[in-house]
Structures are given as structure tokens and as C-alpha cells.
N, C-alpha and C. Protein backbone atom coordinates (compact mmCIF):
# COMPACT_ATOMS: atom_id res chain seq x y z
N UNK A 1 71.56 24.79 253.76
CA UNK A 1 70.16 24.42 253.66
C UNK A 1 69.98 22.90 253.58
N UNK A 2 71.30 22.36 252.61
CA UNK A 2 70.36 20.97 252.63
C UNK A 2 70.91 20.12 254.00
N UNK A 3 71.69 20.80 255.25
CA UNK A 3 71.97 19.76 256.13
C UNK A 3 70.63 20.21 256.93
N UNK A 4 69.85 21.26 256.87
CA UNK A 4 68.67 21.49 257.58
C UNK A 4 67.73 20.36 256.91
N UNK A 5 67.53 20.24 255.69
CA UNK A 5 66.40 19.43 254.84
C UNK A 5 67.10 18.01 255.40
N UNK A 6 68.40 17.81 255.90
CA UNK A 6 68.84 16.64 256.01
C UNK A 6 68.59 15.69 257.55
N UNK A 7 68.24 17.13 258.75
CA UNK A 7 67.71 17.27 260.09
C UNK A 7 66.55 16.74 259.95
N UNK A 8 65.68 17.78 259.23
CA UNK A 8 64.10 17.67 258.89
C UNK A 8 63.85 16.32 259.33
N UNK A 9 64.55 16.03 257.70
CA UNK A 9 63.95 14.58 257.28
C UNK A 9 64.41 13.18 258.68
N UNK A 10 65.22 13.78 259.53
CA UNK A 10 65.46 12.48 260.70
C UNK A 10 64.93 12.90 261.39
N UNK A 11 64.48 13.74 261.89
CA UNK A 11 63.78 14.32 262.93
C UNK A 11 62.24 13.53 262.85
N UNK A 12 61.87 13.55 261.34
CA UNK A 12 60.56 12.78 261.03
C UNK A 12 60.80 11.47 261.17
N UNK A 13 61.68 10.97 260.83
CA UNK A 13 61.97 9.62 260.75
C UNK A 13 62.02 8.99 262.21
N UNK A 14 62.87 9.54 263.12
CA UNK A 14 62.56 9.37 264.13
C UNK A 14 61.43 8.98 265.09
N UNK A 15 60.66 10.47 264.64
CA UNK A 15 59.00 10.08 265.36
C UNK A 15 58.49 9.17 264.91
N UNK A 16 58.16 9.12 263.36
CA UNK A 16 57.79 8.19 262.62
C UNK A 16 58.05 6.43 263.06
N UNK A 17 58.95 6.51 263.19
CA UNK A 17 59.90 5.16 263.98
C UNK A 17 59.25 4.81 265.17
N UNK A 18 59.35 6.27 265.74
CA UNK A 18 58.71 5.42 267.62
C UNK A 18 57.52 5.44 267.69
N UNK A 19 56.62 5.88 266.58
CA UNK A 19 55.40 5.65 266.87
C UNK A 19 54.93 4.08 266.09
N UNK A 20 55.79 4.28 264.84
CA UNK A 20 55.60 2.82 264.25
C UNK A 20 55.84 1.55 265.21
N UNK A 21 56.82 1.60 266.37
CA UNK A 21 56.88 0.45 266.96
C UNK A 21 55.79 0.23 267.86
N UNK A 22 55.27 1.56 268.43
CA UNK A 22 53.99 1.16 268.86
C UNK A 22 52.71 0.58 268.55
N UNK A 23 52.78 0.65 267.19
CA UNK A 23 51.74 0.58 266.03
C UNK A 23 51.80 -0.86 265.92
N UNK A 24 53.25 -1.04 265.65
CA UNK A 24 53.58 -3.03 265.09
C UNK A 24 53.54 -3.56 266.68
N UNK A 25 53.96 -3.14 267.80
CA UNK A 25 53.76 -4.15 268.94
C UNK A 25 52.25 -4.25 268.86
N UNK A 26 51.07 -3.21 269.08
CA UNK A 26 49.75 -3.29 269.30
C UNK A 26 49.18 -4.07 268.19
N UNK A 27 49.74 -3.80 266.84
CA UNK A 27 49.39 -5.11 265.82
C UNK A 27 49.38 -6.44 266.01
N UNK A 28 50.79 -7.01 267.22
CA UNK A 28 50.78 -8.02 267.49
C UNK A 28 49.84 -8.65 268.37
N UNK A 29 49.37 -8.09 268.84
CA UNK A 29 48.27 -8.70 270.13
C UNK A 29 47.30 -9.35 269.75
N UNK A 30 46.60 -9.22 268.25
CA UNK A 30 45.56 -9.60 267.43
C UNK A 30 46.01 -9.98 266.19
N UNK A 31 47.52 -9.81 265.83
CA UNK A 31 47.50 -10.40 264.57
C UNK A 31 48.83 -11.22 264.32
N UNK A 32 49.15 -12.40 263.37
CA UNK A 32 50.13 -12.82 263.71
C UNK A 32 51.43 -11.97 263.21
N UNK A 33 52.71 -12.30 263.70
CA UNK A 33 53.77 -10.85 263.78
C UNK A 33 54.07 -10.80 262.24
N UNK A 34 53.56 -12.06 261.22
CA UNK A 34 54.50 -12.31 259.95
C UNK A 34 53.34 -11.16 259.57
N UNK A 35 51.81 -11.40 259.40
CA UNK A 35 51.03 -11.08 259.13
C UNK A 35 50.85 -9.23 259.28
N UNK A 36 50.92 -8.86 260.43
CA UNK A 36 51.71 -7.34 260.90
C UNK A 36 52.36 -7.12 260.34
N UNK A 37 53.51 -7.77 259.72
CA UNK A 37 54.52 -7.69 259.31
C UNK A 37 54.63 -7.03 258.02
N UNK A 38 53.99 -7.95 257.30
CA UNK A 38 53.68 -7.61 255.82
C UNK A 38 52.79 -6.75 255.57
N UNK A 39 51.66 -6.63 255.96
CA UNK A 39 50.57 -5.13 256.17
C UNK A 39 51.26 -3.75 256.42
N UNK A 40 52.24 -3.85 257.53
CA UNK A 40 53.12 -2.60 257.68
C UNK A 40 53.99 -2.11 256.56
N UNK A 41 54.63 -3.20 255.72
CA UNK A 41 55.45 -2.97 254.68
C UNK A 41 55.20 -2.67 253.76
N UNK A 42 53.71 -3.11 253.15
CA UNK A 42 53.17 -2.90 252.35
C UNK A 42 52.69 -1.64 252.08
N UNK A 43 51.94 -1.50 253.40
CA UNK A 43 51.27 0.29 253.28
C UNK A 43 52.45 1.20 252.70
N UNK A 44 53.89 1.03 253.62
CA UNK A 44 55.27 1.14 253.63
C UNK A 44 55.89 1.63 252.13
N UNK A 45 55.22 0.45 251.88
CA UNK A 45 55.58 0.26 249.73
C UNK A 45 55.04 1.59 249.12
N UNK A 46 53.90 1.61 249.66
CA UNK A 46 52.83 2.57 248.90
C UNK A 46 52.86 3.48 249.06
N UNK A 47 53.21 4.38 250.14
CA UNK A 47 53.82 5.74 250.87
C UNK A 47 54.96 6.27 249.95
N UNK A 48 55.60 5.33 249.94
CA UNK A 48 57.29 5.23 249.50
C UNK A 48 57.11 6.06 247.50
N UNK A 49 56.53 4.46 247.45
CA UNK A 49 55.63 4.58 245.60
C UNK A 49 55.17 6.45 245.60
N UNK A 50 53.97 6.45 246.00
CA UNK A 50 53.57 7.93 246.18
C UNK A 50 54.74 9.34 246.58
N UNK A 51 55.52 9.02 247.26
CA UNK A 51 56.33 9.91 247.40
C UNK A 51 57.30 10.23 246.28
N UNK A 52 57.68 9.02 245.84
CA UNK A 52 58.30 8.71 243.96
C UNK A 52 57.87 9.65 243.36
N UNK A 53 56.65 8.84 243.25
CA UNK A 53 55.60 9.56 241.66
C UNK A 53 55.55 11.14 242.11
N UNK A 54 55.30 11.53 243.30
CA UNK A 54 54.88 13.22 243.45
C UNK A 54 55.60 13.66 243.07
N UNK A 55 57.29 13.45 243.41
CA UNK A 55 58.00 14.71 243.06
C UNK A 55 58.76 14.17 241.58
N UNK A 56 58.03 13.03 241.04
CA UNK A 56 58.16 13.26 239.43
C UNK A 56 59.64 12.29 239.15
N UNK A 57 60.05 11.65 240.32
CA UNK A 57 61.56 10.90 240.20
C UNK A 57 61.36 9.68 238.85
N UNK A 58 63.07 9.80 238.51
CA UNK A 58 63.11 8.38 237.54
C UNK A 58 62.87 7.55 238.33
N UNK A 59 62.23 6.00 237.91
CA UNK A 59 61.98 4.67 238.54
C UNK A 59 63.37 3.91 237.93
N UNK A 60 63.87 4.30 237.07
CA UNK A 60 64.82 3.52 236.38
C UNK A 60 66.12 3.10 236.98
N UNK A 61 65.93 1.45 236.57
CA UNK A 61 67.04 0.30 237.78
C UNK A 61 68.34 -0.13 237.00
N UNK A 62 69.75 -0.04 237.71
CA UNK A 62 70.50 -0.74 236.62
C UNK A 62 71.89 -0.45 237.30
N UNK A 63 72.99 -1.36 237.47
CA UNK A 63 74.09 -0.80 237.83
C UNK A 63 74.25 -1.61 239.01
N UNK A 64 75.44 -1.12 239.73
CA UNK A 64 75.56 -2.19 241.23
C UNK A 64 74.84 -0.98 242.00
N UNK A 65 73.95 -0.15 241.58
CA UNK A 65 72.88 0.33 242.97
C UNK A 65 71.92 -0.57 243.07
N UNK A 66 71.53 -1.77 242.02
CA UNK A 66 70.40 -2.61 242.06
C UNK A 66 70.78 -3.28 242.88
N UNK A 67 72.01 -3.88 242.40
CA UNK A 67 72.24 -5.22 243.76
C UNK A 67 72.60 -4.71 245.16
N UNK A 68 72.82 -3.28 245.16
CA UNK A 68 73.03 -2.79 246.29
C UNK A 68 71.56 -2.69 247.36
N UNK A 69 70.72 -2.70 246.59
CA UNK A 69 69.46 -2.17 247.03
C UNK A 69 68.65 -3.48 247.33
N UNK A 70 69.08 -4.38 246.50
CA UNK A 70 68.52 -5.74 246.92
C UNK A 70 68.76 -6.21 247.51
N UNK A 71 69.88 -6.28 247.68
CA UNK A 71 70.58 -6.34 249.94
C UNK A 71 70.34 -5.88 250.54
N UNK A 72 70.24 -4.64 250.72
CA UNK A 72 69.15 -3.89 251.60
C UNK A 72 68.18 -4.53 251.70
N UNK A 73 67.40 -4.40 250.69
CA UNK A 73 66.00 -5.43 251.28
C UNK A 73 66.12 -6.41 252.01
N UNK A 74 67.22 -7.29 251.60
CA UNK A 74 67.39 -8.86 252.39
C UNK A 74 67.16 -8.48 253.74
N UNK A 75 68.53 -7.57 254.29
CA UNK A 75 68.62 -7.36 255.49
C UNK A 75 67.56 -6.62 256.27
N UNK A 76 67.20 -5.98 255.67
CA UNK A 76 65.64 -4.78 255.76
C UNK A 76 64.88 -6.15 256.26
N UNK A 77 64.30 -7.05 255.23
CA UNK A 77 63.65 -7.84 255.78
C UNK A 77 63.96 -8.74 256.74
N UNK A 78 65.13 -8.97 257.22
CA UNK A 78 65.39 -9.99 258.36
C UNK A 78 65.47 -9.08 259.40
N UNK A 79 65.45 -7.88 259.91
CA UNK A 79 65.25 -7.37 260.87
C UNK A 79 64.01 -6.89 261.05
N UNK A 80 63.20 -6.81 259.74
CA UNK A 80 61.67 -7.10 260.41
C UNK A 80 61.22 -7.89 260.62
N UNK A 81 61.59 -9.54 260.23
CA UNK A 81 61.01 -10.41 260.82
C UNK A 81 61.18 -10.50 262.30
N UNK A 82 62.71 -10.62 262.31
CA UNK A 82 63.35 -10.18 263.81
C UNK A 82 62.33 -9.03 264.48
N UNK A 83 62.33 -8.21 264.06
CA UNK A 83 61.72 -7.20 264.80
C UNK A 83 60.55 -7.50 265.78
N UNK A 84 59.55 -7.79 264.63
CA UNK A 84 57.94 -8.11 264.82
C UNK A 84 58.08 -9.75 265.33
N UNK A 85 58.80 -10.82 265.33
CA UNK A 85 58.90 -11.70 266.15
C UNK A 85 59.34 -10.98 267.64
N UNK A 86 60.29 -10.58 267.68
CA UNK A 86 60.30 -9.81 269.46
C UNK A 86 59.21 -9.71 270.21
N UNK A 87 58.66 -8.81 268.90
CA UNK A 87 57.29 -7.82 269.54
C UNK A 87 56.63 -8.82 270.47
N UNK A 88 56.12 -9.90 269.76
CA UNK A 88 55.35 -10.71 269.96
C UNK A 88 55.61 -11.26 271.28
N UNK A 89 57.17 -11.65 271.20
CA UNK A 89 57.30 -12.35 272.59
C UNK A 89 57.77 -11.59 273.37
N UNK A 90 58.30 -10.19 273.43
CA UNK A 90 58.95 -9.21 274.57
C UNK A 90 58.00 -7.91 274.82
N UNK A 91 58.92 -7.53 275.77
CA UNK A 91 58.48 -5.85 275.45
C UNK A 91 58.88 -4.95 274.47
N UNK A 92 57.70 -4.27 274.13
CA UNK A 92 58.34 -3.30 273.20
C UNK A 92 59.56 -2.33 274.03
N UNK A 93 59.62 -1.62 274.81
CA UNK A 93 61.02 -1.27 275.38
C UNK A 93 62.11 -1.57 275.21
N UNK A 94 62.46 -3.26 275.06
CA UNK A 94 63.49 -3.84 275.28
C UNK A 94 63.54 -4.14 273.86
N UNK A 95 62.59 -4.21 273.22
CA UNK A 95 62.47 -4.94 271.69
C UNK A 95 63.00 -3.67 270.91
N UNK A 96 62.84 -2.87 271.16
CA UNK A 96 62.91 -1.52 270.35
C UNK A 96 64.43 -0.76 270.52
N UNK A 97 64.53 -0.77 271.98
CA UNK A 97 65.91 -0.27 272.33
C UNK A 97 66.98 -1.36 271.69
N UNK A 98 66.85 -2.08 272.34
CA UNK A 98 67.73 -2.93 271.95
C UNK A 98 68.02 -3.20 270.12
N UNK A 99 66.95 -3.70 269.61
CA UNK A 99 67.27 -3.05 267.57
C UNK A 99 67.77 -1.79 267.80
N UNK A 100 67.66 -1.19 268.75
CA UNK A 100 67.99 0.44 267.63
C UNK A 100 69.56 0.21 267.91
N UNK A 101 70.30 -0.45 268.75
CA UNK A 101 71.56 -0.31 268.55
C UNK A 101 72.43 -0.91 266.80
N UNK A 102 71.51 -0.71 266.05
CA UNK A 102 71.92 -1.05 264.78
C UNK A 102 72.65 0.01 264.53
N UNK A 103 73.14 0.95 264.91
CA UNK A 103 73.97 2.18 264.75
C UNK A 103 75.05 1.82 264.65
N UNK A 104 75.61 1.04 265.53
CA UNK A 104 76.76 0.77 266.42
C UNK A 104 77.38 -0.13 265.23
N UNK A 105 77.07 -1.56 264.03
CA UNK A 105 76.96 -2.23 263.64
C UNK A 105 77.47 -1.23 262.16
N UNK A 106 76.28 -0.45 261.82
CA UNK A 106 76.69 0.62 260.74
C UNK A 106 77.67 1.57 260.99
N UNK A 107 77.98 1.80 262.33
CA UNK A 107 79.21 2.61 262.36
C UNK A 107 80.49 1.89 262.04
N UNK A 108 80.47 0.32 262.86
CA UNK A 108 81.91 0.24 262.38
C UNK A 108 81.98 -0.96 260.95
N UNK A 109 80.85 -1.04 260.17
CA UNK A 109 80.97 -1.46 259.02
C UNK A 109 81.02 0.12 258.18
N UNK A 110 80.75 0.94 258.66
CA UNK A 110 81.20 2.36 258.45
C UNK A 110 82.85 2.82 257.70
N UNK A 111 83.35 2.25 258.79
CA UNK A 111 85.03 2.22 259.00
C UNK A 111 84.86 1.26 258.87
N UNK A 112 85.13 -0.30 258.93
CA UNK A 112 85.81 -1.13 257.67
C UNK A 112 85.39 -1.30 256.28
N UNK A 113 84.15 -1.04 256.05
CA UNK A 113 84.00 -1.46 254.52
C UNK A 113 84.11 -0.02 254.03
N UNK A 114 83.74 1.35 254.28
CA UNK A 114 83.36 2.23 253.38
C UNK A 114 85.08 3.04 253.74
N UNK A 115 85.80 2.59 254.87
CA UNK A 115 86.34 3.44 254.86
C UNK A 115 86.55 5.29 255.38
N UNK A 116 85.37 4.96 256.50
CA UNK A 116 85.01 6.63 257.31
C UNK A 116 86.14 6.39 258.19
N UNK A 117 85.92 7.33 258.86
CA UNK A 117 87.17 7.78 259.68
C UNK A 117 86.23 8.01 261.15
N UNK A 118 86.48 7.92 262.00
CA UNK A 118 85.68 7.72 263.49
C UNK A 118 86.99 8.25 264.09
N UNK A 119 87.01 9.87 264.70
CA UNK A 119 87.62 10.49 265.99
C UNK A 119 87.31 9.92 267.32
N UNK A 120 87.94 10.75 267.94
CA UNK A 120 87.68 10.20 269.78
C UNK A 120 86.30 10.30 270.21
N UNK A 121 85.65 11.86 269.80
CA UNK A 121 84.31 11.90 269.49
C UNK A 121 83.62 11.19 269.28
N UNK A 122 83.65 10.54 267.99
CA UNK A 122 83.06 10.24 267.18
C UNK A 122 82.36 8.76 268.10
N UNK A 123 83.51 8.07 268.56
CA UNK A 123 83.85 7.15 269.54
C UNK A 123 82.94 6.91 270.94
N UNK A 124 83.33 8.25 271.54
CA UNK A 124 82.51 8.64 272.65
C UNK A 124 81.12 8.65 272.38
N UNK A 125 80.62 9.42 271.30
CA UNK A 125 79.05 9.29 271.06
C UNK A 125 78.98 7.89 270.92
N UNK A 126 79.16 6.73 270.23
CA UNK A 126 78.80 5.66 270.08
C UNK A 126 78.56 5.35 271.59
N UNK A 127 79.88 5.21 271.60
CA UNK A 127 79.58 4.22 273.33
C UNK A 127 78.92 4.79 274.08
N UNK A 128 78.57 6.29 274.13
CA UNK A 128 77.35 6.82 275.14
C UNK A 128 75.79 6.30 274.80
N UNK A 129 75.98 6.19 273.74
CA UNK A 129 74.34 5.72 272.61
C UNK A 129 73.99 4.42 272.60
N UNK A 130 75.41 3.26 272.94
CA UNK A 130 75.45 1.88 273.50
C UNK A 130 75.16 2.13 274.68
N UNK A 131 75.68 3.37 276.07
CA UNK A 131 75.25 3.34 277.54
C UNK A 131 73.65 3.54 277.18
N UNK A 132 72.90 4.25 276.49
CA UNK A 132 72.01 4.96 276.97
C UNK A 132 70.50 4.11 276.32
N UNK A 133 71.49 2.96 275.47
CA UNK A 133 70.17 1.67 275.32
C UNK A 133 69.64 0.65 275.54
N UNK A 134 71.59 0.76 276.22
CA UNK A 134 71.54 -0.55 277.44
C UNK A 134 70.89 -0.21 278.53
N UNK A 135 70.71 0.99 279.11
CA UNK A 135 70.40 1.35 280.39
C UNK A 135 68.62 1.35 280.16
N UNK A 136 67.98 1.76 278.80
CA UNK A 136 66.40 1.77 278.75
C UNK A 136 65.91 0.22 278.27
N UNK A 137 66.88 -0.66 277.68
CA UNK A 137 66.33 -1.96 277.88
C UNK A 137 66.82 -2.57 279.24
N UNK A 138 66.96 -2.23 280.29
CA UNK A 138 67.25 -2.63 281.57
C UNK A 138 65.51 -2.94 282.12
């Protein structure tokens, strides 16, 4: 059950994702990308907040998940600046495909820092998922 709840939830994320880039490129046309930027994240915040509070979770911070999480943000935020600067000056197609190869980046900081293990498979999907984003930002 929970690798179904675990589908679910990317399956949403997904859509969620490709419709959001449509959302932040059309933001850019009228607003500036920092400005988009921060409006998107914010709402972002508040979704996030609300989803917390509903199902009743601790808020409580402490441990190396804090500093873990505060790197995240760093990087979280430099690929949205990155992001929503693209927007501005590219196509979303190329702007979008091209970030999403952040896979590729987490896979093999995957295997050196965490230590996963990547088969021939495992291998092959990457580099088909590198063919198939190179070929839609073409």
C-alpha cells in the first residue's frame, strides 16, 4: 500500500510540476521573474503550512535534519532563481526540460554520497531519461 500512496503522491507531483511551469513562465510576461518568484513560493509556503497543520504533524526542529533541510532550501532556492530567470529569457520547453534533468545529478550524488547502488538498468533508465530531454529541448 504505501508504494501505491508513494505513486499517488508523484503522479500529483508531476502534474502539479508541469502545470506550475506553465503558471511561472505566463507569470513572467507581466511580472518580474524574482517577483513570480517569490509569490509562487510563498503561496508554496502556505499549501505546505496547511497540509502540516491538517494532518496534525509535529513542527518540531532539531538535529542534523535542520541543517539538512536548510540546504535544501539553499539549493531549492538557487534553482528557482535559475529557473524563473530562464523563463524569462527562453522557452519554457527548453527551460523546463532541460532543469528536469536534475535526476541525473541526484542519481549519481545518489551513489557517491549516500551510497545506492545503480544496476545496468538502473543505468539504462538514466541515460534514456538524459536521451529523451535532450531530444524535447531540441
Amino acid at each position: 500500500m504505501s508504494n501505491n500512496l508513494a505513486v499517488i503522491f508523484a503522479l500529483v507531483a508531476m502534474v502539479s510540476w508541469g502545470i506550475w511551469a506553465i503558471f511561472a513562465d505566463m507569470a513572467t510576461q507581466s511580472l518580474e521573474p524574482e517577483v513570480a518568484m517569490i509569490v509562487s513560493y510563498l503561496v508554496g509556503i502556505a499549501i505546505a503550512l496547511g497540509y502540516v497543520l491538517a494532518l496534525g504533524k509535529d513542527l518540531s526542529v532539531g538535529g542534523s535534519g535542520l541543517t539538512f533541510a536548510i540546504l535544501a532550501g539553499v539549493f531549492s532556492g538557487i534553482a528557482a532563481v535559475a529557473f524563473y530567470a530562464g523563463l524569462s529569457y527562453g522557452r519554457t520547453g527548453i527551460v523546463t526540460t532541460v532543469s528536469a534533468l536534475y535526476f541525473v545529478v541526484a542519481a549519481l550524488l545518489g551513489v557517491l554520497v549516500l551510497g545506492d547502488s545503480m544496476d545496468l538498468t538502473d543505468i539504462a533508465g538514466v541515460g534514456f531519461g538524459v536521451l529523451a530531454v535532450v531530444m524535447l529541448a531540441r
